[in-house]
PDB file of N, CA and C in Angstrom:
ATOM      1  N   UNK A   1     119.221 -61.315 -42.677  1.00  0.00           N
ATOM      2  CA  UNK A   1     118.558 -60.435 -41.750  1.00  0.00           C
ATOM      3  C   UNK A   1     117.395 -59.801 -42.502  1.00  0.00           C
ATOM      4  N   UNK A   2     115.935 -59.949 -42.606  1.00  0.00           N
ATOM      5  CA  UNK A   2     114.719 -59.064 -42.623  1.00  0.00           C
ATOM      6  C   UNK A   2     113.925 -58.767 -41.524  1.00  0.00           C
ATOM      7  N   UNK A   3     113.021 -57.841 -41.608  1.00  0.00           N
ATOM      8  CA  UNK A   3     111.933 -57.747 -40.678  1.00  0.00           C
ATOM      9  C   UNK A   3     111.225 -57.302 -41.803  1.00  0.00           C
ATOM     10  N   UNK A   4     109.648 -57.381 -40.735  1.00  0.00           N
ATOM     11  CA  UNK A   4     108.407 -56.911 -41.181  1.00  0.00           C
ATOM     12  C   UNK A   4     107.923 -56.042 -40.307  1.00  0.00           C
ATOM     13  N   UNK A   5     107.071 -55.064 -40.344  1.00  0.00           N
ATOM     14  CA  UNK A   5     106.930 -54.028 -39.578  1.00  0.00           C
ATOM     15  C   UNK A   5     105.650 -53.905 -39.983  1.00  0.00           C
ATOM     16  N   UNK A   6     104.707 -53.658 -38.547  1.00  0.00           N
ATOM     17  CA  UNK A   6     103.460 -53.261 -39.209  1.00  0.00           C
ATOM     18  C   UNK A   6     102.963 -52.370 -39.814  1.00  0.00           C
ATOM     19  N   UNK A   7     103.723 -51.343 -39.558  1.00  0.00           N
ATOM     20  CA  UNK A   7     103.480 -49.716 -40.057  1.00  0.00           C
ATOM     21  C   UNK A   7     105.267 -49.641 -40.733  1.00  0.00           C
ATOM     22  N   UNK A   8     104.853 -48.601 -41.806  1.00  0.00           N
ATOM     23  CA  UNK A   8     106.575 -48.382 -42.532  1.00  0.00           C
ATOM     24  C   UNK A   8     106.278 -46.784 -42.586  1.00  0.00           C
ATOM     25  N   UNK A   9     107.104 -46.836 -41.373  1.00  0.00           N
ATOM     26  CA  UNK A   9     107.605 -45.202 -41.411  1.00  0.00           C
ATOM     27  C   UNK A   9     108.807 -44.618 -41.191  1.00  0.00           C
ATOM     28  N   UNK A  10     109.069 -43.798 -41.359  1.00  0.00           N
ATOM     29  CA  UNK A  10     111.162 -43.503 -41.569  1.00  0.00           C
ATOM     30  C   UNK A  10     111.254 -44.437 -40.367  1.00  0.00           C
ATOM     31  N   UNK A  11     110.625 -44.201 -38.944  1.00  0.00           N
ATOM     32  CA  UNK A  11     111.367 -44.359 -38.042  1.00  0.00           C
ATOM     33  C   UNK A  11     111.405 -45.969 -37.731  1.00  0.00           C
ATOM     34  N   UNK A  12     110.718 -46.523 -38.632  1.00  0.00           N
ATOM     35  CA  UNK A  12     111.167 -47.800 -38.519  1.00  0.00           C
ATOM     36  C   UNK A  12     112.068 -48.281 -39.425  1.00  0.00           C
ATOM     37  N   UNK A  13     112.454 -47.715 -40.967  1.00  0.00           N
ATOM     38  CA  UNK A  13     113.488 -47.907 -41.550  1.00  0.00           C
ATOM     39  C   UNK A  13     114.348 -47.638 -40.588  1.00  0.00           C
ATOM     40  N   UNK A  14     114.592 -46.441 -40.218  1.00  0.00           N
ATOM     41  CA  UNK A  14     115.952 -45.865 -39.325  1.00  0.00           C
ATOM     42  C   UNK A  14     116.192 -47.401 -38.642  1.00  0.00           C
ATOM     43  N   UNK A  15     115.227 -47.560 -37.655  1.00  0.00           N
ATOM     44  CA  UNK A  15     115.670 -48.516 -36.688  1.00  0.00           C
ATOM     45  C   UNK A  15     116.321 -49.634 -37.201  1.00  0.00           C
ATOM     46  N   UNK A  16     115.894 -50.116 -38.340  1.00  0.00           N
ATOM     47  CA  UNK A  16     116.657 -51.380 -38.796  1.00  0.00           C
ATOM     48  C   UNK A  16     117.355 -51.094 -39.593  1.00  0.00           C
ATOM     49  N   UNK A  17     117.796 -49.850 -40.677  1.00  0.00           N
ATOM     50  CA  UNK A  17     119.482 -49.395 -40.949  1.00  0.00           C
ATOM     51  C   UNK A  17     120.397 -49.557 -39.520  1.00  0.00           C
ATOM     52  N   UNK A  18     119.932 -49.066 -38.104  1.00  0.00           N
ATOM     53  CA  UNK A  18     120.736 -49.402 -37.538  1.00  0.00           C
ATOM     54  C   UNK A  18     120.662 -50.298 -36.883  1.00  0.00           C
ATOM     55  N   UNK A  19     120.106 -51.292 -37.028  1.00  0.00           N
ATOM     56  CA  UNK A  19     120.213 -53.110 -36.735  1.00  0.00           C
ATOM     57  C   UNK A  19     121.425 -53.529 -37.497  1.00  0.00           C
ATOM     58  N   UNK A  20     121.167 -52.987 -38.883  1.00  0.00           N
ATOM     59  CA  UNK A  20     122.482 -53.713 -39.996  1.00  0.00           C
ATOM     60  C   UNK A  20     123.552 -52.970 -39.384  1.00  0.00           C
ATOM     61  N   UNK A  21     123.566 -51.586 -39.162  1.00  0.00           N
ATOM     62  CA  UNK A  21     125.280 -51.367 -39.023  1.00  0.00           C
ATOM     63  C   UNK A  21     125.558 -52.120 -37.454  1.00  0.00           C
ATOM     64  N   UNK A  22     124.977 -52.130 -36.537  1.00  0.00           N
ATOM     65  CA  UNK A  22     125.356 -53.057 -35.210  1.00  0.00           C
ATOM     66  C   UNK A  22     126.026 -54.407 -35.437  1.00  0.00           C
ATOM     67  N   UNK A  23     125.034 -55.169 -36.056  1.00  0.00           N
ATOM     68  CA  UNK A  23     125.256 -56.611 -36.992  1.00  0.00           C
ATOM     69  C   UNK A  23     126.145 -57.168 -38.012  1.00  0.00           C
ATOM     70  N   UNK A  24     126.336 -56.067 -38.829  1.00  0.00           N
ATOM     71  CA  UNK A  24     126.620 -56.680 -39.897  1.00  0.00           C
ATOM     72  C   UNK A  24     128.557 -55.929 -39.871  1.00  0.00           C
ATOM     73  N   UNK A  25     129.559 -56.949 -39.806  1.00  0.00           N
ATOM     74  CA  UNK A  25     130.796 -56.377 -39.879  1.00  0.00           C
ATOM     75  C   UNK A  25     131.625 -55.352 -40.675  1.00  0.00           C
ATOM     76  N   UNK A  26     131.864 -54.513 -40.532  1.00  0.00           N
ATOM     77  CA  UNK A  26     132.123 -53.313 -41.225  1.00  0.00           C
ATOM     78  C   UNK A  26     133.104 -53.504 -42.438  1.00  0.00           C
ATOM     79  N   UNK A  27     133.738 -55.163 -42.501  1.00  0.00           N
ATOM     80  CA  UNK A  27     134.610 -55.682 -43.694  1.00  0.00           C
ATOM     81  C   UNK A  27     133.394 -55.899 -45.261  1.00  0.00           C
ATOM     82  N   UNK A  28     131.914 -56.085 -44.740  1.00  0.00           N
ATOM     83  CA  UNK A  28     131.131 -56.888 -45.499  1.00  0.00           C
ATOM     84  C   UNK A  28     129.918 -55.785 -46.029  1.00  0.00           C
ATOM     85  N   UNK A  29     129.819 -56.144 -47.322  1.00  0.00           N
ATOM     86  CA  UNK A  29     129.000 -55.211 -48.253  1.00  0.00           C
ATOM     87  C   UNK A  29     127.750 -55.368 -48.026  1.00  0.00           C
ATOM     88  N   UNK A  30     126.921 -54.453 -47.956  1.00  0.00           N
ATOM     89  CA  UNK A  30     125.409 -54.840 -47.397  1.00  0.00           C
ATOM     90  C   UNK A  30     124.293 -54.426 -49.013  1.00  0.00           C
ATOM     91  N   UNK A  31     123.635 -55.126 -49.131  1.00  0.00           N
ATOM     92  CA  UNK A  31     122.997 -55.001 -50.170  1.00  0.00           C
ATOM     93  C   UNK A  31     121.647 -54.982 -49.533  1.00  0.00           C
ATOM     94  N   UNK A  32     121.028 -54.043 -50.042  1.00  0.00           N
ATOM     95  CA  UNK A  32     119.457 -53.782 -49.589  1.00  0.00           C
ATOM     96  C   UNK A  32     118.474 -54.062 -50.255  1.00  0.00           C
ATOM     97  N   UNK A  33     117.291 -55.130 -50.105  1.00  0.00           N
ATOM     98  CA  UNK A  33     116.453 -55.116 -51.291  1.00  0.00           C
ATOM     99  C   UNK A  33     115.224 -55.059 -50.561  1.00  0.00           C
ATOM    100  N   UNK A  34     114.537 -53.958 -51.211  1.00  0.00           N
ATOM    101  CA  UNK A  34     112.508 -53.188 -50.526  1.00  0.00           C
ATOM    102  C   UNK A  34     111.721 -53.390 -51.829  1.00  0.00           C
ATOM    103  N   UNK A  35     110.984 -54.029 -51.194  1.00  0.00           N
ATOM    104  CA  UNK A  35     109.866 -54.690 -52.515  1.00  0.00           C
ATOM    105  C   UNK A  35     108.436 -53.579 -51.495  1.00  0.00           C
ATOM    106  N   UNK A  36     107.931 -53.451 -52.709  1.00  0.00           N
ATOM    107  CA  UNK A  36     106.500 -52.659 -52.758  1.00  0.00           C
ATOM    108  C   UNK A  36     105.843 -53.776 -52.339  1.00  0.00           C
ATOM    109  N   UNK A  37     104.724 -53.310 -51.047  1.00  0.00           N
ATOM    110  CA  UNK A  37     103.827 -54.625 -51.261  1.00  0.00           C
ATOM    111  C   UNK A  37     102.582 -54.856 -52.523  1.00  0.00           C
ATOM    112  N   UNK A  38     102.321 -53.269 -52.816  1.00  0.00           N
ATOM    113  CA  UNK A  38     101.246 -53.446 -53.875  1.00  0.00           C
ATOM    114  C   UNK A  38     102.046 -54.216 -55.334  1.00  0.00           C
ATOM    115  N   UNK A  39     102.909 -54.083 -55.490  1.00  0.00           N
ATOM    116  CA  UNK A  39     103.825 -55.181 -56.448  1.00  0.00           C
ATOM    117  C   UNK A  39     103.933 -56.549 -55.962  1.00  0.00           C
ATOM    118  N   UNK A  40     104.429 -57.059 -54.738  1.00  0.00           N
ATOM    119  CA  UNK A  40     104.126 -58.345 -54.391  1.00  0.00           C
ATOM    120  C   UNK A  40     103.088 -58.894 -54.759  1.00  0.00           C
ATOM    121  N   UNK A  41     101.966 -58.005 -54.030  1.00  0.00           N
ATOM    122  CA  UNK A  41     100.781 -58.668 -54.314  1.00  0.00           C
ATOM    123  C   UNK A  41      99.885 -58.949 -55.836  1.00  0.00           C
ATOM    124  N   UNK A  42     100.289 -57.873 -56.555  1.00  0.00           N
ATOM    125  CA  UNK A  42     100.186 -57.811 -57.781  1.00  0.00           C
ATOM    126  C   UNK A  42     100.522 -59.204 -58.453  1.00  0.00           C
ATOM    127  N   UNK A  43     101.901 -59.647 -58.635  1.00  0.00           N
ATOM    128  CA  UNK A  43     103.012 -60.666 -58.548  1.00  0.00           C
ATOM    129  C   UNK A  43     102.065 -61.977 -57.928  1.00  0.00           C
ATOM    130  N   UNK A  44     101.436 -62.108 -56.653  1.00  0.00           N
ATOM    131  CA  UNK A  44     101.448 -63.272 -56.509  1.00  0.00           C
ATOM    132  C   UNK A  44      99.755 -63.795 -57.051  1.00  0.00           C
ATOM    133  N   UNK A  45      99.127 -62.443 -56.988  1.00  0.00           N
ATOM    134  CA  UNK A  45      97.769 -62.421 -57.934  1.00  0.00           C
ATOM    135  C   UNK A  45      97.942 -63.133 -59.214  1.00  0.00           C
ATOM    136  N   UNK A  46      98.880 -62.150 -59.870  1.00  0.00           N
ATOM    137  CA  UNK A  46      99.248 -63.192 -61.443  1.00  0.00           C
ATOM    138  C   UNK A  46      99.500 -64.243 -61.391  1.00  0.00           C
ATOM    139  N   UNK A  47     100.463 -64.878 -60.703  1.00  0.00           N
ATOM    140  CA  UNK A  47     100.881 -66.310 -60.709  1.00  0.00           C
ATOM    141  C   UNK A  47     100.255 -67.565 -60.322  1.00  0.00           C
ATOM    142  N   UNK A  48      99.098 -66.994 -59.317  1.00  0.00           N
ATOM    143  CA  UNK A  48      97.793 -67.807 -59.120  1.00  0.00           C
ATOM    144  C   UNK A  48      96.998 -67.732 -59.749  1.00  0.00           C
ATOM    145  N   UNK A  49      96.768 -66.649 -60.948  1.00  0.00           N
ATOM    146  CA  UNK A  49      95.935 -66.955 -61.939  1.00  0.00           C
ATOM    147  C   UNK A  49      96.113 -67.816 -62.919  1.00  0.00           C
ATOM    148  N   UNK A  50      97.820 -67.670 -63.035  1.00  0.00           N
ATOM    149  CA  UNK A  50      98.340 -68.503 -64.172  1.00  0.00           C
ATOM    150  C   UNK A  50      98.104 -70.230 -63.706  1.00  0.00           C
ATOM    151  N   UNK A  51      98.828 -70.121 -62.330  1.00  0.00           N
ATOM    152  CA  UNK A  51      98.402 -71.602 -62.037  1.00  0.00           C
ATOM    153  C   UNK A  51      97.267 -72.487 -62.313  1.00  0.00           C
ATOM    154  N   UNK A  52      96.547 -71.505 -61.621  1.00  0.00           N
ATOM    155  CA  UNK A  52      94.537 -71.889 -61.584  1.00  0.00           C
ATOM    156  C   UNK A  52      94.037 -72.501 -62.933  1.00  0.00           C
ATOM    157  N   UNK A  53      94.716 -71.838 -63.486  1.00  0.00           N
ATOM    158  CA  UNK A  53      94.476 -72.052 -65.265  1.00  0.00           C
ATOM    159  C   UNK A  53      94.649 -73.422 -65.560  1.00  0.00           C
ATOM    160  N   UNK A  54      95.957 -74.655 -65.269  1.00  0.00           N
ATOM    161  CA  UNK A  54      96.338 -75.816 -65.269  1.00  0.00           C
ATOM    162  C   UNK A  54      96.634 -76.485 -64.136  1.00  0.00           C
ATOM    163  N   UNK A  55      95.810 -76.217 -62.929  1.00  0.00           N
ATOM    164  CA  UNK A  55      96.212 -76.680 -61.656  1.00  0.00           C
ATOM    165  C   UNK A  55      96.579 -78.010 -61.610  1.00  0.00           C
ATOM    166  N   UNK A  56      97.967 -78.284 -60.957  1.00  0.00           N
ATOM    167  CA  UNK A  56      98.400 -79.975 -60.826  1.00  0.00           C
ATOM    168  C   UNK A  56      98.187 -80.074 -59.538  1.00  0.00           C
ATOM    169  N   UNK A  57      97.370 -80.949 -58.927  1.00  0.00           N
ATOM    170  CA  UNK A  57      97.619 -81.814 -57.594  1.00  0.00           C
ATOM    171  C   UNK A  57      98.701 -82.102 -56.685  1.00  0.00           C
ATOM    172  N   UNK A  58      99.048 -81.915 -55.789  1.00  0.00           N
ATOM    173  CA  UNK A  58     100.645 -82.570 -55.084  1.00  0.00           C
ATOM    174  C   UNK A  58     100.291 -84.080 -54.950  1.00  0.00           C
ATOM    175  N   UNK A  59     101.064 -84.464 -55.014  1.00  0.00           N
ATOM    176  CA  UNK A  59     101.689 -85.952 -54.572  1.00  0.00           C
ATOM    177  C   UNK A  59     102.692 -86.102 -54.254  1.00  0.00           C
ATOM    178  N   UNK A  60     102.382 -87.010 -52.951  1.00  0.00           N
ATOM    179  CA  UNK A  60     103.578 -87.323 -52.124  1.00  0.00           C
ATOM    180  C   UNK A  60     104.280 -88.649 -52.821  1.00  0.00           C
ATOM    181  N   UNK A  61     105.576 -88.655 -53.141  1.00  0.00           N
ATOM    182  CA  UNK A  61     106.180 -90.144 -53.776  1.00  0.00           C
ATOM    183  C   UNK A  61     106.827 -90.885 -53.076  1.00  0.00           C
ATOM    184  N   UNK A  62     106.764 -89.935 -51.416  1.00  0.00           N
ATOM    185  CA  UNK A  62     107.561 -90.577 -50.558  1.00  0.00           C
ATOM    186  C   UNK A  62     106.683 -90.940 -49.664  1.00  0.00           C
ATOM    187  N   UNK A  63     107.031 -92.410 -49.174  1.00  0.00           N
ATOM    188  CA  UNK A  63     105.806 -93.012 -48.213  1.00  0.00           C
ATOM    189  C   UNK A  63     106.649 -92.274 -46.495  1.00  0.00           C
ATOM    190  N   UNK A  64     105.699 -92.180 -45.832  1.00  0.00           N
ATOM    191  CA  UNK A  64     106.167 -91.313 -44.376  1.00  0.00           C
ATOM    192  C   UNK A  64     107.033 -92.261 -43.945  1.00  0.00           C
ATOM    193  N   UNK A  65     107.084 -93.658 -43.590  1.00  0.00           N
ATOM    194  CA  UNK A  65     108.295 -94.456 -43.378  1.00  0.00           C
ATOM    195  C   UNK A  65     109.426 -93.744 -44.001  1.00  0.00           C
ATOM    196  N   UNK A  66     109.807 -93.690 -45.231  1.00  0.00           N
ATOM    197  CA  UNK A  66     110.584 -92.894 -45.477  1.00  0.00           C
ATOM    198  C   UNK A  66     111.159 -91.973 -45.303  1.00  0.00           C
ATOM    199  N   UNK A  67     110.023 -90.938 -45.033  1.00  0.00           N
ATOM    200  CA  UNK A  67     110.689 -89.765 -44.175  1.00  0.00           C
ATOM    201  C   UNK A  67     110.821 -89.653 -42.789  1.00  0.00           C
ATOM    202  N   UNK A  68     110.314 -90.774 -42.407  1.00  0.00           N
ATOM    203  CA  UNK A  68     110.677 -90.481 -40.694  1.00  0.00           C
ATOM    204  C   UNK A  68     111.780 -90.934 -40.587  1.00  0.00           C
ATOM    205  N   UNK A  69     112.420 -92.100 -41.455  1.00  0.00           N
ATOM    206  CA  UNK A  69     113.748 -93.003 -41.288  1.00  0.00           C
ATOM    207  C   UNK A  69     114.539 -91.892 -41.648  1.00  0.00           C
ATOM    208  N   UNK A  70     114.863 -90.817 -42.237  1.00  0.00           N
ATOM    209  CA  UNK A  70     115.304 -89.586 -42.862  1.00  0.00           C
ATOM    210  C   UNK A  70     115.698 -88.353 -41.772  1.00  0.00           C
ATOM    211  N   UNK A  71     114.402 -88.279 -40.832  1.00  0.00           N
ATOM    212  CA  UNK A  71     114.436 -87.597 -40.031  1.00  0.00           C
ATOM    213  C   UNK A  71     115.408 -88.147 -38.949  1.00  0.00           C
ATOM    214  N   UNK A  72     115.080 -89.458 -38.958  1.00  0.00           N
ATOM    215  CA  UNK A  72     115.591 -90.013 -37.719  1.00  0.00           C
ATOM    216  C   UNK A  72     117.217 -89.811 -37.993  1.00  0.00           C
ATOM    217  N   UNK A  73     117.990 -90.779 -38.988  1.00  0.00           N
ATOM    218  CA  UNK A  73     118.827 -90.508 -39.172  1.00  0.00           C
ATOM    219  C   UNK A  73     119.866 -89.142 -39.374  1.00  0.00           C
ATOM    220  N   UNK A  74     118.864 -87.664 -39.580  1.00  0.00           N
ATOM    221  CA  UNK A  74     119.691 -86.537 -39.437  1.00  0.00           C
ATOM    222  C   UNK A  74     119.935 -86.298 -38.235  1.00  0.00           C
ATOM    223  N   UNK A  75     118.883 -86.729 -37.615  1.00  0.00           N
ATOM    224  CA  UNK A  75     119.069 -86.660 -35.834  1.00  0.00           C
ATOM    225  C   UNK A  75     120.569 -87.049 -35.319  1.00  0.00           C
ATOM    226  N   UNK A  76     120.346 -88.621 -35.554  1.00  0.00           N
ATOM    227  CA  UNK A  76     121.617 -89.141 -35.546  1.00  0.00           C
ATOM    228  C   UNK A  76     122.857 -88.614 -35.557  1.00  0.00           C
ATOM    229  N   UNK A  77     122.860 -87.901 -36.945  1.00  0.00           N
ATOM    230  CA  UNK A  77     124.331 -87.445 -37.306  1.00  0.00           C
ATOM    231  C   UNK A  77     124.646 -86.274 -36.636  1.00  0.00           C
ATOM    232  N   UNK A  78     123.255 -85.391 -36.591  1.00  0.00           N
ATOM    233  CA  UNK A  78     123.695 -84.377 -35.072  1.00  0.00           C
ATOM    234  C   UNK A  78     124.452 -84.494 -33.800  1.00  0.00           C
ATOM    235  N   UNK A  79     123.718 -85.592 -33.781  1.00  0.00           N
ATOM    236  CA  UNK A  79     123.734 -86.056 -32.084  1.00  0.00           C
ATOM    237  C   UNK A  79     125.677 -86.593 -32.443  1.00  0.00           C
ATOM    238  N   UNK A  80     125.828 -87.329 -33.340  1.00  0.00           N
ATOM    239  CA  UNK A  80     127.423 -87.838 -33.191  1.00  0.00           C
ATOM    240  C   UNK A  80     128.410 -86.647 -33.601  1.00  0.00           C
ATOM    241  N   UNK A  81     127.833 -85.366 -34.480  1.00  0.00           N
ATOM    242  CA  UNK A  81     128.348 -84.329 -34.686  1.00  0.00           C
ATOM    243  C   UNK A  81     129.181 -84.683 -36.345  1.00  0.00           C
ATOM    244  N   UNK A  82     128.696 -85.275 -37.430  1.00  0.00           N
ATOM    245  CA  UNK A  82     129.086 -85.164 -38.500  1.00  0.00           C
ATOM    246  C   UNK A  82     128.348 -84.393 -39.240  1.00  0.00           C
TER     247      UNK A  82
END
């Protein structure tokens, strides 16, 4: 369970503390984790600098035949229920 909220003000914490107690069964431990966004962003600034530095290319190793036969077949196993 997260949300995002455009504005963070008590009264939107409030509202989603009480999303979790509605939701979440009163047997089960709730752990809360609030990240700063000026730290996120901080965080993902660095790590694109670091990247940028030795950027590798993606490559695909799988030809799309492949993955459609992949797709197809999870379908499959849905549809028979395994």
């Amino acid at each position: 369970m997260g949300q995002s909220q455009p504005r963070h003000r008590g009264r939107e914490f409030v509202r989603f503390l009480q999303q979790v107690e509605g939701e979440v069964p009163p047997s089960l431990e709730v752990h809360l984790i609030m990240n700063c966004v000026r730290e996120l962003e901080k965080a993902i600034y660095e790590y694109l600098a670091a990247w940028n530095e030795a950027p590798k290319p993606f490559v695909w190793k799988a030809t799309a035949d492949s993955i459609l036969g992949k797709v197809k077949r999870r379908k499959e196993l849905n549809v028979t229920g395994h």
